[in-house]
Protein backbone atom coordinates (compact mmCIF):
# COMPACT_ATOMS: atom_id res chain seq x y z
CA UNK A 1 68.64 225.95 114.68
CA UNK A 2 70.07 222.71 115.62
CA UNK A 3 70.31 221.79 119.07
CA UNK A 4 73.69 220.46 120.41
CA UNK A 5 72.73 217.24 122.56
CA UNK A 6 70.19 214.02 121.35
CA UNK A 7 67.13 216.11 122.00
CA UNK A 8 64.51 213.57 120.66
CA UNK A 9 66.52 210.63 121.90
CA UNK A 10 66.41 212.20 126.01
CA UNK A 11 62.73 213.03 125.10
CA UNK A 12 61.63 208.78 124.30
CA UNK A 13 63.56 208.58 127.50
CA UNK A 14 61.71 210.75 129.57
CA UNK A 15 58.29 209.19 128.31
CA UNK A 16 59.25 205.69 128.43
CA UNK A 17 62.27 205.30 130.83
CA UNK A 18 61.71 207.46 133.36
CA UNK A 19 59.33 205.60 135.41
CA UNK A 20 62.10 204.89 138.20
CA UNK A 21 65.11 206.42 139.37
CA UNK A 22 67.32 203.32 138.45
CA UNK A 23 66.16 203.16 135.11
CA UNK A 24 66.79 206.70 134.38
CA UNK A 25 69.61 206.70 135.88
CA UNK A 26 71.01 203.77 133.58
CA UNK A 27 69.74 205.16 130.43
CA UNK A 28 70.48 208.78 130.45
CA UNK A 29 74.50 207.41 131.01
CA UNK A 30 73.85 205.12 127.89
CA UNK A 31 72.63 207.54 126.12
CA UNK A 32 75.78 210.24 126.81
CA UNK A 33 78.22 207.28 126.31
CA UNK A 34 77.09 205.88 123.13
CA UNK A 35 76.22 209.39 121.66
CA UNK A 36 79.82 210.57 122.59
CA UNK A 37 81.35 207.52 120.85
CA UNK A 38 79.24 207.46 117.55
CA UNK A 39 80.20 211.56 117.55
CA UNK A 40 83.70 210.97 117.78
CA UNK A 41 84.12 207.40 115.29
CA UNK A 42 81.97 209.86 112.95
CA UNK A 43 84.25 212.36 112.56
CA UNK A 44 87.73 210.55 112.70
CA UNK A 45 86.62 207.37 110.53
CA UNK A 46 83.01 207.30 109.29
CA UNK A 47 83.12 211.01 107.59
CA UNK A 48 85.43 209.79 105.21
CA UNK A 49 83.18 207.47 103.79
CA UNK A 50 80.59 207.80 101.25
CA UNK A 51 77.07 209.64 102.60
CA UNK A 52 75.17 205.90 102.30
CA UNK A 53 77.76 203.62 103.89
CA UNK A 54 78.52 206.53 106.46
CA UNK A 55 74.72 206.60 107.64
CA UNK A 56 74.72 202.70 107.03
CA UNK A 57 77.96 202.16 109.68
CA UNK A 58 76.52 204.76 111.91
CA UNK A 59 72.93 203.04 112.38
CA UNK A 60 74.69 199.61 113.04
CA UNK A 61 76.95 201.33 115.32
CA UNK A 62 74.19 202.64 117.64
CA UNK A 63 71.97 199.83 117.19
CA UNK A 64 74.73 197.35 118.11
CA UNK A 65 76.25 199.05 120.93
CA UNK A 66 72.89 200.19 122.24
CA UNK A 67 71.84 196.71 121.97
CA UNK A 68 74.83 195.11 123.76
CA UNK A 69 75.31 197.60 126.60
CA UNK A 70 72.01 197.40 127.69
CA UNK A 71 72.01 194.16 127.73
CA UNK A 72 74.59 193.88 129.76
CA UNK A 73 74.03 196.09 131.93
CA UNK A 74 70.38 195.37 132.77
CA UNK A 75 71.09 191.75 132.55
CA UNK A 76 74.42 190.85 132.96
CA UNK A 77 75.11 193.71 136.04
CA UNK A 78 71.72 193.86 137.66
CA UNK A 79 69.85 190.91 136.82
CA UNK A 80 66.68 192.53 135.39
CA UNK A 81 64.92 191.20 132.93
CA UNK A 82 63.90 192.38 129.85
CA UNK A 83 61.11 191.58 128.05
CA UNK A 84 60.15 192.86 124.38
CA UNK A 85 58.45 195.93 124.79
CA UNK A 86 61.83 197.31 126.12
CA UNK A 87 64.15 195.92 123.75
CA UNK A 88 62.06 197.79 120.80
CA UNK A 89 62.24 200.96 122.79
CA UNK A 90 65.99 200.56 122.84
CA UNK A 91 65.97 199.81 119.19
CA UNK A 92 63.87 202.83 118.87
CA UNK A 93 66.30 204.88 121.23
CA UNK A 94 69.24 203.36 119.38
CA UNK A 95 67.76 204.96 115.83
CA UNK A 96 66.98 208.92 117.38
CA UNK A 97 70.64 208.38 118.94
CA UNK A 98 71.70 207.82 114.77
CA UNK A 99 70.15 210.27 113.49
CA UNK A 100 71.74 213.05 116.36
CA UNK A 101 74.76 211.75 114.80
CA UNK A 102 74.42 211.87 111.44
CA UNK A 103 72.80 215.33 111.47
CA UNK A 104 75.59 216.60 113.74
CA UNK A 105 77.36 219.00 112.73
CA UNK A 106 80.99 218.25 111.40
CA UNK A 107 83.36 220.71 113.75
CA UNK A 108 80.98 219.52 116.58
CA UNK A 109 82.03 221.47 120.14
CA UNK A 110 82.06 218.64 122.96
CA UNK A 111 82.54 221.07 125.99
CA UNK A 112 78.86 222.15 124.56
CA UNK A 113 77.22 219.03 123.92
CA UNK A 114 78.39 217.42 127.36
CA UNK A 115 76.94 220.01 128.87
CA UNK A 116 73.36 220.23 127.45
CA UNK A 117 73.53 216.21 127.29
CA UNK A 118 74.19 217.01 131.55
CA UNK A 119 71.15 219.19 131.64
CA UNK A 120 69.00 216.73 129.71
CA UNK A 121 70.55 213.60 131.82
CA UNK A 122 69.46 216.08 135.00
CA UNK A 123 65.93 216.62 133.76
CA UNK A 124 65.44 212.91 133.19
CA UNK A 125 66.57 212.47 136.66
CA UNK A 126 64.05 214.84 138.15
CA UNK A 127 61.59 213.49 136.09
CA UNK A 128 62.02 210.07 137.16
CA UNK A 129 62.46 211.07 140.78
CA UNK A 130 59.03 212.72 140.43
CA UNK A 131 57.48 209.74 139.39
CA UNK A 132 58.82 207.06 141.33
CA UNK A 133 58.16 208.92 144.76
CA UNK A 134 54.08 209.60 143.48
CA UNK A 135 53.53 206.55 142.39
CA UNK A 136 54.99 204.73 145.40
CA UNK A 137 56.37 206.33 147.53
CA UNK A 138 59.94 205.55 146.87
CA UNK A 139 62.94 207.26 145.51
CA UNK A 140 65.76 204.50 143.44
CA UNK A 141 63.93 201.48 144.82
CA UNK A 142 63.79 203.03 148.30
CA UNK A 143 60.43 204.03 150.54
CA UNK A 144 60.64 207.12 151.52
CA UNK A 145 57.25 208.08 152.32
CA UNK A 146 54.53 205.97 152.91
CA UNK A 147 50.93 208.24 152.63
CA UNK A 148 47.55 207.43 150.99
CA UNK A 149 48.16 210.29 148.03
CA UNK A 150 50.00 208.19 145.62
CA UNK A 151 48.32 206.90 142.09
CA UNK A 152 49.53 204.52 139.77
CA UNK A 153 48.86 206.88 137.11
CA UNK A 154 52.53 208.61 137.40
CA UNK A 155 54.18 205.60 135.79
CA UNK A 156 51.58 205.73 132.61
CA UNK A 157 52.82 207.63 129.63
CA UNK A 158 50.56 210.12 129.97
CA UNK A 159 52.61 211.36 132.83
CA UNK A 160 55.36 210.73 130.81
CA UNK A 161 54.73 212.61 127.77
CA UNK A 162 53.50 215.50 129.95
CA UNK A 163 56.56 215.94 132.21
CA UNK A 164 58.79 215.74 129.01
CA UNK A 165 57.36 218.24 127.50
CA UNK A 166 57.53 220.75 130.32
CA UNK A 167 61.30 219.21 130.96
CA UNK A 168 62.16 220.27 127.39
CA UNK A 169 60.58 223.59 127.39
CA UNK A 170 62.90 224.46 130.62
CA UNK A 171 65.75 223.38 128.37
CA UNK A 172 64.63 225.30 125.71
CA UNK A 173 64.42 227.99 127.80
CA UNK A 174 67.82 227.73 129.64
CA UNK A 175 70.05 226.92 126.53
CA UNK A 176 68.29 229.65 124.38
CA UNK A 177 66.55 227.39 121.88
CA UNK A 178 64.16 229.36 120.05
CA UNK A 179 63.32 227.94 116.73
CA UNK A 180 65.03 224.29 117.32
CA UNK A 181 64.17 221.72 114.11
CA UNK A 182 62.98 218.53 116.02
CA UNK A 183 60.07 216.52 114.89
CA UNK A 184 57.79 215.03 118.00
CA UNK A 185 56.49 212.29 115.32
CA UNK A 186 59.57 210.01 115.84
CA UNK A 187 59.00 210.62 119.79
CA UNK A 188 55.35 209.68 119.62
CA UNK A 189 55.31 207.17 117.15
CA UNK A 190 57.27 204.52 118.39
CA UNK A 191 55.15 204.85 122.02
CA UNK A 192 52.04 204.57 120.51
CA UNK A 193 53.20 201.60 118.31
CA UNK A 194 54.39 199.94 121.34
CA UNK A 195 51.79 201.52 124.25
CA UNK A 196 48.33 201.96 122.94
CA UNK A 197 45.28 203.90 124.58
CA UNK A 198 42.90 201.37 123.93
CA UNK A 199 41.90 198.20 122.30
CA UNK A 200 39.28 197.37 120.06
CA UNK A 201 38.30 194.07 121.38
CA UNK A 202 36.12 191.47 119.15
CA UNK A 203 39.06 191.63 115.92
CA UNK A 204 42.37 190.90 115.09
CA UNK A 205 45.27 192.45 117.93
CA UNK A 206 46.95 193.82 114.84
CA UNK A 207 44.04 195.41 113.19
CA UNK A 208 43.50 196.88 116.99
CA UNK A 209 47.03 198.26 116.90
CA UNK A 210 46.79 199.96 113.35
CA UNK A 211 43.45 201.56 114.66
CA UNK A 212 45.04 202.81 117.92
CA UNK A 213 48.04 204.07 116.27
CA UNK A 214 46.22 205.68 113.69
CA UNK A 215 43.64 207.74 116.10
CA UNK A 216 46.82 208.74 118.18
CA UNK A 217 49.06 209.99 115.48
CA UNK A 218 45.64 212.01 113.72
CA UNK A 219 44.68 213.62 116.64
CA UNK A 220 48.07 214.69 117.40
CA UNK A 221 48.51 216.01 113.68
CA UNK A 222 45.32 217.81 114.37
CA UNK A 223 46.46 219.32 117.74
CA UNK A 224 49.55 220.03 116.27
CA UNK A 225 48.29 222.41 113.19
CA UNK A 226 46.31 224.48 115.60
CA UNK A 227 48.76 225.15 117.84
CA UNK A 228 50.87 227.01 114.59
CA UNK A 229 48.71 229.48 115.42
CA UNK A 230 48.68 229.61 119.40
CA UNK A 231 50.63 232.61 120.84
CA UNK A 232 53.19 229.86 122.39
CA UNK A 233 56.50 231.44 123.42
CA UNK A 234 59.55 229.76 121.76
CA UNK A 235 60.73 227.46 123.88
CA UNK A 236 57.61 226.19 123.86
CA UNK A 237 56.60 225.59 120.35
CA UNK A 238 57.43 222.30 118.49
CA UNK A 239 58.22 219.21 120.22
CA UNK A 240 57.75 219.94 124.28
CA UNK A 241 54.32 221.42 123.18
CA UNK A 242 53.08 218.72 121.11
CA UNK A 243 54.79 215.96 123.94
CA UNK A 244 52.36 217.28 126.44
CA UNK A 245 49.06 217.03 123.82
CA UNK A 246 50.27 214.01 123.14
CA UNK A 247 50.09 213.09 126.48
CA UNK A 248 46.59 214.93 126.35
CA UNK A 249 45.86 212.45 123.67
CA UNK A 250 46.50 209.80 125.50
CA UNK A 251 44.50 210.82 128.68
CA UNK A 252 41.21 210.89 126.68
CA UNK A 253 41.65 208.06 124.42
CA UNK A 254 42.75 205.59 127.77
CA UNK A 255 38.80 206.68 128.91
CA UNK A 256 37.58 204.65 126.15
């Protein structure tokens, strides 16, 4: 079954972007607009061309606009500004954003995909209200409360990949999604290239990386093929199950 909004591409977001109101805010619009755009310039111009330069022009598109409009917007607009680490996970967001499109279906239904995109946009929101107020207090840059009970550890991605996953599974469950084919690898991966649990200190900051990234992505492999065998319901299985080991994962390797 495929799902009719950029599932994996709202799930990065939730991990990574979700940290604040604002930011949430911003990026769950970006990610309706662009989406919307690539759908439609898919099926009027791009689905006439051959399958290579069609997923060639399709990439560039969503890179490129990606790129630019949050560029402008975070920088031109607000005057934030952005430093590496979030210009990869754009990139990254950019690429799930592609392949929605180019896995879309060809007589794609709008009314349908605006409206699950809506849900996911809502669940981001939630998500980053959540965090925001428990990690400071504060709701879109605002204190709202100020109390002893907050910890830092909402805006980590272990929070992150947790909430997402229970976010998703409430999808799931409202839309009907049973058996949805989504892969939590291209959620994961590009956080744990970008975010590791630890360091290895005393050798090369690459090497470190590979290490990190390699421990992450096994022990979420190994997670994942025992939990083919949990009694999971439906909505839970796949991705929104293995987003919250992940975030598992991440809780006991950040100990080391």
């Amino acid at each position: 079954m495929k799902v009719r909004y950029p599932l994996e591409a709202f799930a990065l977001a939730m991990v990574i972007f979700s940290q604040n109101m604002r930011d949430a805010l911003i990026t769950g619009i970006l990610i309706i607009l662009i989406t919307l755009l690539g759908l439609v310039l898919d099926e009027v111009f791009f689905i006439r061309l051959p399958e290579w330069s069609r997923y060639s022009c399709i990439i560039i598109l969503s890179v490129s606009l990606t790129y630019s409009l949050f560029q402008l917007v975070l920088k031109a607009v607000l005057g934030y500004d952005t430093d590496s680490d979030a210009t990869a996970f754009h990139i990254f967001l950019s690429i799930l954003m592609a392949k929605y499109i180019i896995q879309a279906d060809d007589d794609t239904n709008y009314d349908r995909f605006l409206l699950e995109s809506s849900g996911a946009f809502a669940s981001l929101i939630i998500i980053s209200i959540i965090r925001e107020f428990m990690t400071g207090g504060s709701i879109y840059g605002f204190k709202i409360a100020d109390f002893t009970y907050t910890s830092y550890g909402f805006s980590q991605v272990v929070t992150g990949f947790i909430l997402a996953g229970i976010g998703l599974a409430i999808l799931n469950r409202i839309f009907k999604y049973n058996d949805i084919n989504t892969e939590s690898i291209y959620v994961i991966l590009p956080v744990a290239l970008l975010v590791q649990p630890f360091t290895v200190t005393g050798i090369d900051p690459s090497v470190s990386i590979i290490i990190a990234v390699a421990v992450v992505i096994f022990m979420v492999y190994s997670v994942r093929k025992h939990l083919v065998f949990s009694r999971l319901s439906k909505e839970i299985k796949n991705m929104p199950a293995e987003l919250v080991s992940a975030g598992m994962v991440y809780m006991i390797l950040s100990m080391l």
